[in-house]
C-alpha atoms as a PDB file:
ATOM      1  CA  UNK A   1       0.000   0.000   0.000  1.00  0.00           C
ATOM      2  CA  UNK A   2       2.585   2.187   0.766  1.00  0.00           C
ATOM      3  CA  UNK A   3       4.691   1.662  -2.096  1.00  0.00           C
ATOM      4  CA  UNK A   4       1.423   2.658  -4.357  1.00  0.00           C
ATOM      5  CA  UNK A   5       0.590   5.749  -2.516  1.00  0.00           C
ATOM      6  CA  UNK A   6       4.745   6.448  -2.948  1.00  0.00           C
ATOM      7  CA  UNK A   7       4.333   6.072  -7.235  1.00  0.00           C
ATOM      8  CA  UNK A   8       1.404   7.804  -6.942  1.00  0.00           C
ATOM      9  CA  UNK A   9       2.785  10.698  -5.527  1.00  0.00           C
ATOM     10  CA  UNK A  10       5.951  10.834  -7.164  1.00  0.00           C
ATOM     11  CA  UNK A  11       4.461  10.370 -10.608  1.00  0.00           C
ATOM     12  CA  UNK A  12       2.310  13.449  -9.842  1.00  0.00           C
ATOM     13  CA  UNK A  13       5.247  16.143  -8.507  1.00  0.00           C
ATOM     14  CA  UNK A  14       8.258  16.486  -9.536  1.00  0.00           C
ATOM     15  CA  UNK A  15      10.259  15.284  -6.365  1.00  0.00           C
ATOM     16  CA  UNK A  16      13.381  13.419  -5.722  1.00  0.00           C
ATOM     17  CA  UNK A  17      12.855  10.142  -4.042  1.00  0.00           C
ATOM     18  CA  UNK A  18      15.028  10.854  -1.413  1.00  0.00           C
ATOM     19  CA  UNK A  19      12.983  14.303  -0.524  1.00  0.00           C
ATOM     20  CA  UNK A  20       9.932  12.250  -0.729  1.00  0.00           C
ATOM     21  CA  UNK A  21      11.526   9.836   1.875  1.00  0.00           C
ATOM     22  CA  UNK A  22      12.432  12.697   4.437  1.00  0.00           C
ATOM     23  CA  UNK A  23       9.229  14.264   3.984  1.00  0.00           C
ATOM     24  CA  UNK A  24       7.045  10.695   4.671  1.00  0.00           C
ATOM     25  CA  UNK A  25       9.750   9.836   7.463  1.00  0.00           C
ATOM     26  CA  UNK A  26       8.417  13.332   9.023  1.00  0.00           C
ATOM     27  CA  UNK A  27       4.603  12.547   8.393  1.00  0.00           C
ATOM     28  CA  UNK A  28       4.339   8.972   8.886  1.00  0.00           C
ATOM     29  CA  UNK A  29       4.877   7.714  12.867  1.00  0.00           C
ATOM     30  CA  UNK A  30       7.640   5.176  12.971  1.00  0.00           C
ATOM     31  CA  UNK A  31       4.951   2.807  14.472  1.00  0.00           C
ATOM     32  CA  UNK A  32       3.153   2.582  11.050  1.00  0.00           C
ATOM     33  CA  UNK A  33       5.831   2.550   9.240  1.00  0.00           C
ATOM     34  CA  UNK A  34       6.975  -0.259  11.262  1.00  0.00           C
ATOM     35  CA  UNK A  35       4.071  -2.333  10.867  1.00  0.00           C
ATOM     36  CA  UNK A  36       3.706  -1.614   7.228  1.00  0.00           C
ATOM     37  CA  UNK A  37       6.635  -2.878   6.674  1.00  0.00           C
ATOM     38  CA  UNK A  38       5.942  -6.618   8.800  1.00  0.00           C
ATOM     39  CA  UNK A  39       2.969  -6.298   6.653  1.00  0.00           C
ATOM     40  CA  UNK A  40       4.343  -5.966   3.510  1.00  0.00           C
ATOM     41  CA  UNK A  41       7.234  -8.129   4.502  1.00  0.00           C
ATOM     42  CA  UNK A  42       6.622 -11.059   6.840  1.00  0.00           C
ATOM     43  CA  UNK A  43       4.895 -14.450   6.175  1.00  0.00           C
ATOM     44  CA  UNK A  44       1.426 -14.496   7.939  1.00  0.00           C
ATOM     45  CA  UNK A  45       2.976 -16.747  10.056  1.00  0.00           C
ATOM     46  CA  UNK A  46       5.836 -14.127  11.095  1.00  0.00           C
ATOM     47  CA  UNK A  47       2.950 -11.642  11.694  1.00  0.00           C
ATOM     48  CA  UNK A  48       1.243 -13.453  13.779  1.00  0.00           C
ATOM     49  CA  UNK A  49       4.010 -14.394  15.956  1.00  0.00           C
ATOM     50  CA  UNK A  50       5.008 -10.629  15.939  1.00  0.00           C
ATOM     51  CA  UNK A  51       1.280  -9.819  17.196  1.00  0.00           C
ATOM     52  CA  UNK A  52       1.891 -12.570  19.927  1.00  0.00           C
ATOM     53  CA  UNK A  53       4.976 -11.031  21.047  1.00  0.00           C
ATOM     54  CA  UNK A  54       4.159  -7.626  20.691  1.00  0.00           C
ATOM     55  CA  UNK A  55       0.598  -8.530  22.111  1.00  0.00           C
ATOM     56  CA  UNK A  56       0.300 -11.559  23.907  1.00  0.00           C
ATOM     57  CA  UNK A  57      -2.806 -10.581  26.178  1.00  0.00           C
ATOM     58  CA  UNK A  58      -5.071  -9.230  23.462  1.00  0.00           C
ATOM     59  CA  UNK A  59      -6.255 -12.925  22.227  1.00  0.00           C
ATOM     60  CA  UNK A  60      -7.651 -13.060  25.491  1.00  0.00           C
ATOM     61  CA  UNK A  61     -10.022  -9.587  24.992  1.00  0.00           C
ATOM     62  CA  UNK A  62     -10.161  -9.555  21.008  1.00  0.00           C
ATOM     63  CA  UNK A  63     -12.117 -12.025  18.506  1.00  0.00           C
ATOM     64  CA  UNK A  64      -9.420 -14.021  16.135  1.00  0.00           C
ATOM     65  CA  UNK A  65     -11.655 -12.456  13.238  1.00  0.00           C
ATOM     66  CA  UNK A  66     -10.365  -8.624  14.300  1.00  0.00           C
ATOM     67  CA  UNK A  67      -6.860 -10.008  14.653  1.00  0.00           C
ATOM     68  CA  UNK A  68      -7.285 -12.100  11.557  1.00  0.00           C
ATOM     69  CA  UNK A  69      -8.312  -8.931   9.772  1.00  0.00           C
ATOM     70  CA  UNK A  70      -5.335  -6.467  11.648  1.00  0.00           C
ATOM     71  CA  UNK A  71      -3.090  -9.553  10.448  1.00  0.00           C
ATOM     72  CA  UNK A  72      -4.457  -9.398   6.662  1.00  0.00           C
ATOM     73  CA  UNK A  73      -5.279 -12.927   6.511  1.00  0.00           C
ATOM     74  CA  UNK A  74      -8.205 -14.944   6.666  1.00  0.00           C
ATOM     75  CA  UNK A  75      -9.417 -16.150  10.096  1.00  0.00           C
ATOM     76  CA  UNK A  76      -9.127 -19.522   9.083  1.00  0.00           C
ATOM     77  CA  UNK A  77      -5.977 -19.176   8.033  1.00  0.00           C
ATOM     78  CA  UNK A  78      -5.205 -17.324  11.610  1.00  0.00           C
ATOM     79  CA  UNK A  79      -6.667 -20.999  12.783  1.00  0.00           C
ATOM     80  CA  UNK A  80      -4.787 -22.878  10.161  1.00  0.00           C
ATOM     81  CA  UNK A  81      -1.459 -21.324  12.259  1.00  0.00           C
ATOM     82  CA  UNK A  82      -2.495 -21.399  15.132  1.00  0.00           C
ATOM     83  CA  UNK A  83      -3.132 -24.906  15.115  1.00  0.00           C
ATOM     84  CA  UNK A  84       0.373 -25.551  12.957  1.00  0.00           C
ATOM     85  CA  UNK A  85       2.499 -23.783  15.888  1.00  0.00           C
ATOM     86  CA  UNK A  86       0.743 -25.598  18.340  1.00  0.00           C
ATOM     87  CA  UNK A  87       1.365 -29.221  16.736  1.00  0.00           C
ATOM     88  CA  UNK A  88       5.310 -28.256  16.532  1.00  0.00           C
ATOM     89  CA  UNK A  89       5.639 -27.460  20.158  1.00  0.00           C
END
């Protein structure tokens, strides 16, 4: 999402990247950026754990379909893991 919104912008003013890049680092919180980027980057397997870690008392108080959504995956695939990390312990 964030590289779109990047092309998109850059396409439309004239702009080094590396202005564009100090000027999102200044308007974007490191936090989002951050989890864009295990978003973007990570398996949903290494998101979840990173929600676990990052997390761990919220799958007490939260339904697995709003973390399945915050996670972009399905909820049965959030159930597909969950049950696949439990099996290997």
């Amino acid at each position: 999402m964030f590289n779109a919104l990047r092309t998109h912008i850059l396409s439309r003013v004239e702009m080094p990247e590396e202005d564009f890049t100090r000027v999102t680092e200044l308007m974007i919180p490191k936090k989002l950026r951050k989890r864009q980027y295990i978003l973007q980057a990570g398996s949903a397997e290494e998101r979840y754990l990173h929600f676990l870690n990052k997390f761990p008392d919220l799958f007490q108080r939260v339904p697995l379909q709003q973390i399945a959504s915050y996670l972009g995956i399905t909820p049965q695939s959030l159930r597909r893991i969950r049950k696949d990390l439990t099996a290997r312990k």
